[in-house]
Protein backbone atom coordinates (compact mmCIF):
# COMPACT_ATOMS: atom_id res chain seq x y z
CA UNK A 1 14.15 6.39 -5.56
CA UNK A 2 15.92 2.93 -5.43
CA UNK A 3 17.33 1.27 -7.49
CA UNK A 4 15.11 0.79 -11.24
CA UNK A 5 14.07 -3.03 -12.30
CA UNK A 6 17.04 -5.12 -12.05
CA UNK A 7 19.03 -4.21 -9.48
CA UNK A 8 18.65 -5.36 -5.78
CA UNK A 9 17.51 -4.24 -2.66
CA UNK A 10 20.03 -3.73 0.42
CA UNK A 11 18.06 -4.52 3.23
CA UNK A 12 20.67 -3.80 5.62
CA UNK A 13 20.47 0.00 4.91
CA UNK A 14 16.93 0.34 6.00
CA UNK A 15 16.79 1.30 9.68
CA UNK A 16 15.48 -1.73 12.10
CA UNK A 17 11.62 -0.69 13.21
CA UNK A 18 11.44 -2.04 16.59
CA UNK A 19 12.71 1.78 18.14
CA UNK A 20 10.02 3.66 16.44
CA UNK A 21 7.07 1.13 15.55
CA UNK A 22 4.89 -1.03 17.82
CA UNK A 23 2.62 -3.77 16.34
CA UNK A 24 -1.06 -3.51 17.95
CA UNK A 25 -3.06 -5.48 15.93
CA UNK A 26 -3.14 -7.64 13.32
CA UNK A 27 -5.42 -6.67 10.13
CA UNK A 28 -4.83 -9.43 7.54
CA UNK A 29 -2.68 -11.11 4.79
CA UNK A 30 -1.25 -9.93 1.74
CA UNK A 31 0.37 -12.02 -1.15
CA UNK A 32 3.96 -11.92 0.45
CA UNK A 33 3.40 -11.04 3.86
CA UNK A 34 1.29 -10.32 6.80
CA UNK A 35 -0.40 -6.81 7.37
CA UNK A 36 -0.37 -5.43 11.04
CA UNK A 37 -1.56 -2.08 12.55
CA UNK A 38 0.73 0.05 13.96
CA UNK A 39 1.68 2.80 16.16
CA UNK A 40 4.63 5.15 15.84
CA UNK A 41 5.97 4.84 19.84
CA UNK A 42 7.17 8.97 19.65
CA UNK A 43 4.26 10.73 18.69
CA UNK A 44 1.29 7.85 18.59
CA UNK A 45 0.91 8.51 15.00
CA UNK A 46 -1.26 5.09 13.36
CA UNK A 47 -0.18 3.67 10.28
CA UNK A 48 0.18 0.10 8.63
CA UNK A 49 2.86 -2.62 7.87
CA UNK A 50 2.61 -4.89 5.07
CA UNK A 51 5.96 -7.19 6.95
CA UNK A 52 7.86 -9.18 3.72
CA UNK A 53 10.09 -11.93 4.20
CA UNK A 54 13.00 -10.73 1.79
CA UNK A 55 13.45 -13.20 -0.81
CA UNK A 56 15.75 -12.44 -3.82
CA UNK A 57 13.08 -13.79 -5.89
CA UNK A 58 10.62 -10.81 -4.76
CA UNK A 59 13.20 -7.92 -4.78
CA UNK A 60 12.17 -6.79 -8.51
CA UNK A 61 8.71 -6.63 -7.01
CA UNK A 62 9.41 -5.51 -3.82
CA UNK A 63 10.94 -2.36 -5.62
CA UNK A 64 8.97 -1.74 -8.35
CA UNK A 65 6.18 -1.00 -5.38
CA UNK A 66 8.60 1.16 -3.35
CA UNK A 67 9.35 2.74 -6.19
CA UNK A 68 6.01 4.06 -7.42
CA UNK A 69 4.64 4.84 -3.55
CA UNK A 70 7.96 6.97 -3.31
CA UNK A 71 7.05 8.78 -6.46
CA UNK A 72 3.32 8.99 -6.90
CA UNK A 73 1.92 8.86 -3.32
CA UNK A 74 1.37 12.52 -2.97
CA UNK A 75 -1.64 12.26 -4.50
CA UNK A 76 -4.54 12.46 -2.49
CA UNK A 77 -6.48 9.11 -3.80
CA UNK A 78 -2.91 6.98 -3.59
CA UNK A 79 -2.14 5.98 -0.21
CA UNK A 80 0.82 7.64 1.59
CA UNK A 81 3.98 5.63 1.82
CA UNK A 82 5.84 6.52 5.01
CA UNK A 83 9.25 4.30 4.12
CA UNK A 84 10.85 1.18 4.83
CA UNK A 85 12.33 -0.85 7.57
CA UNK A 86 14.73 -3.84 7.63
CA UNK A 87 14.25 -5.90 11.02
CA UNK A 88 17.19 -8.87 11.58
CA UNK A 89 15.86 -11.92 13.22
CA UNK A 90 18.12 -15.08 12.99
CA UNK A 91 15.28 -16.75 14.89
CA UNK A 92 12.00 -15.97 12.87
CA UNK A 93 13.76 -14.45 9.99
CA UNK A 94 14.40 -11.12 8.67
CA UNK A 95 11.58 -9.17 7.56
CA UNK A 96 11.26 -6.18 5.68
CA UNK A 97 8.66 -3.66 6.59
CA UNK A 98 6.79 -1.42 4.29
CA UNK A 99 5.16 1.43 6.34
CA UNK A 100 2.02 3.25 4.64
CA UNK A 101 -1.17 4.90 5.83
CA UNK A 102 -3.39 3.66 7.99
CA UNK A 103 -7.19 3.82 5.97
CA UNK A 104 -9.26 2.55 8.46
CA UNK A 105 -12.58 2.61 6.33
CA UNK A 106 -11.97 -0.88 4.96
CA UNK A 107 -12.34 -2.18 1.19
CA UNK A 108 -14.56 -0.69 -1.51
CA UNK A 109 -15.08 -4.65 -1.54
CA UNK A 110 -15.96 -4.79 1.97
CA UNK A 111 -18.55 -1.66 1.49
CA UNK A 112 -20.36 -3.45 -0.94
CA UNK A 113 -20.75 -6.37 0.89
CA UNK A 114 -21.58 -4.64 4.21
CA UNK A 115 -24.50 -3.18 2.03
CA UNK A 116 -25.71 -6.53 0.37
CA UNK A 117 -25.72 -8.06 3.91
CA UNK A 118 -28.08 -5.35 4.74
CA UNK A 119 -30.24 -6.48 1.63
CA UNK A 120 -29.19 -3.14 0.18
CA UNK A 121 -27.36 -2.34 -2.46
CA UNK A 122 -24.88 0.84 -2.73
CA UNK A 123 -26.96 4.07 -4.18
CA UNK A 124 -25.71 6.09 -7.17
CA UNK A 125 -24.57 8.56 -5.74
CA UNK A 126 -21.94 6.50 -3.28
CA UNK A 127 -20.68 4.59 -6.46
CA UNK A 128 -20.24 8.14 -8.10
CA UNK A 129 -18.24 9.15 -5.99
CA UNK A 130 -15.96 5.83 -5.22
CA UNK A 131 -15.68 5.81 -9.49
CA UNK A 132 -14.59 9.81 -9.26
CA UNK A 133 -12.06 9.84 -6.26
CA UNK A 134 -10.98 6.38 -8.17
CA UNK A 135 -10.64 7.75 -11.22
CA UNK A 136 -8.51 10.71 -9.87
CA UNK A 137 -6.55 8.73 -8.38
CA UNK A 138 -5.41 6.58 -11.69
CA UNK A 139 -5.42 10.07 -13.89
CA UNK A 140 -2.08 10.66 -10.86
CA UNK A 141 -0.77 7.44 -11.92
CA UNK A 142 -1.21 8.06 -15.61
CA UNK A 143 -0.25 11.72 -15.86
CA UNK A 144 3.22 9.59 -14.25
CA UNK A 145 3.24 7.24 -16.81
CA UNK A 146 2.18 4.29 -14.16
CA UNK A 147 -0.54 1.81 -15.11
CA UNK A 148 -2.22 0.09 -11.95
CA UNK A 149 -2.89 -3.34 -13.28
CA UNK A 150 -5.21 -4.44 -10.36
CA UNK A 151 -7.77 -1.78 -10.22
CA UNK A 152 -10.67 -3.77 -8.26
CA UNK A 153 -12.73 -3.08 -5.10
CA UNK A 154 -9.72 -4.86 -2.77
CA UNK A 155 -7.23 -2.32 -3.85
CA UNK A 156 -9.54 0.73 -2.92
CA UNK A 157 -9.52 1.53 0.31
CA UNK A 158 -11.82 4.29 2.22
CA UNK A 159 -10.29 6.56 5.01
CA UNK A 160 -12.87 7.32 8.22
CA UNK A 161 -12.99 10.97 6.81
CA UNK A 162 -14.77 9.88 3.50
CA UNK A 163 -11.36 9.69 1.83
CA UNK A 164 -10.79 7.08 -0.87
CA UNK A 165 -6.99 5.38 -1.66
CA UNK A 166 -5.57 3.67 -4.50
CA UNK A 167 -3.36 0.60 -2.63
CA UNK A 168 -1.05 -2.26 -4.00
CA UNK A 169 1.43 -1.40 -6.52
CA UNK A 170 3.21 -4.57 -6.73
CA UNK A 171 5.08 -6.44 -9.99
CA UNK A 172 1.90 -5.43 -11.98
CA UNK A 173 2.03 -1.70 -11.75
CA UNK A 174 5.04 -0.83 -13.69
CA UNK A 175 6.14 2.82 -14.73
CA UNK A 176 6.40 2.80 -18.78
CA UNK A 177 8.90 4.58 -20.06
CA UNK A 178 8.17 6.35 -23.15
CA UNK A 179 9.94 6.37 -26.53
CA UNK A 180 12.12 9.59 -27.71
């Protein structure tokens, strides 16, 4: 794991991303950074980038995150972190890239509003199961002594196999320790 709450990050250790990711497409905006598609140039795997600009003021958050995706995102409802890459640009600025898995299915948020647009709402049996894979997904978290703080339909994504993933484990997600 890195280093717990208080320490800093050194950037400089993470390998530069530009020999084994490509950028093909931009997907959106996060609260410190940009998110891109991406594809892995050796094997054409697809994953995502949330790109950071480094700033000591975000490093306790910027590791609390890395931290719990390194720990907890085995689980099948907590998306897969694949690791992190440092890219030096005196130009643009450095940026730090966090590489996870690619859930092209979209938002819970963006399901529900797909259906309203319809003039449908989402049937029982689709919330079921979004509330179940959810909830197995936070029992992970839990049994790991991890609280998500920002459980809410923008932090659930869906996969295009049906699957359903816990994202965003920023500053408010921290691991409790608990009391001998």
């Amino acid at each position: 794991m890195l280093p717990l709450i208080g320490k800093t990050i050194i950037f400089d250790k993470f390998p530069d991303p530009s020999d084994t990711w490509e950028i093909t497409e931009t997907i959106g905006k996060g609260t410190y950074g940009k998110v891109f598609k991406v594809l892995k140039k050796k094997n054409g795997q697809k994953a995502v980038v949330k790109i950071l600009d480094p700033i000591h003021d975000i490093d306790e958050e910027i590791e609390v995150e890395c931290n719990i995706l390194k720990a907890l995102s085995d689980h099948p409802n907590v998306v897969k972190f694949y690791g992190m890459n440092f890219k030096k640009d005196e130009i643009n600025g450095d940026k730090l890239w966090l590489v996870l898995e690619l859930c092209n299915g979209g938002s819970v948020t963006d399901l529900a509003k797909a259906f309203l647009k319809k003039g449908e709402r989402m049937s029982e049996p689709i919330i079921a199961y979004i509330l179940h894979e959810a909830l197995l997904g936070l029992q992970h978290l839990h049994s790991k002594k991890t609280i998500h703080h920002d459980v809410k339909g923008n932090n659930i994504l869906l996969t295009t196999e049906g699957g359903l993933k816990l994202i965003d484990f920023g500053i408010e997600s921290r691991e409790k320790t608990v009391c001998p």
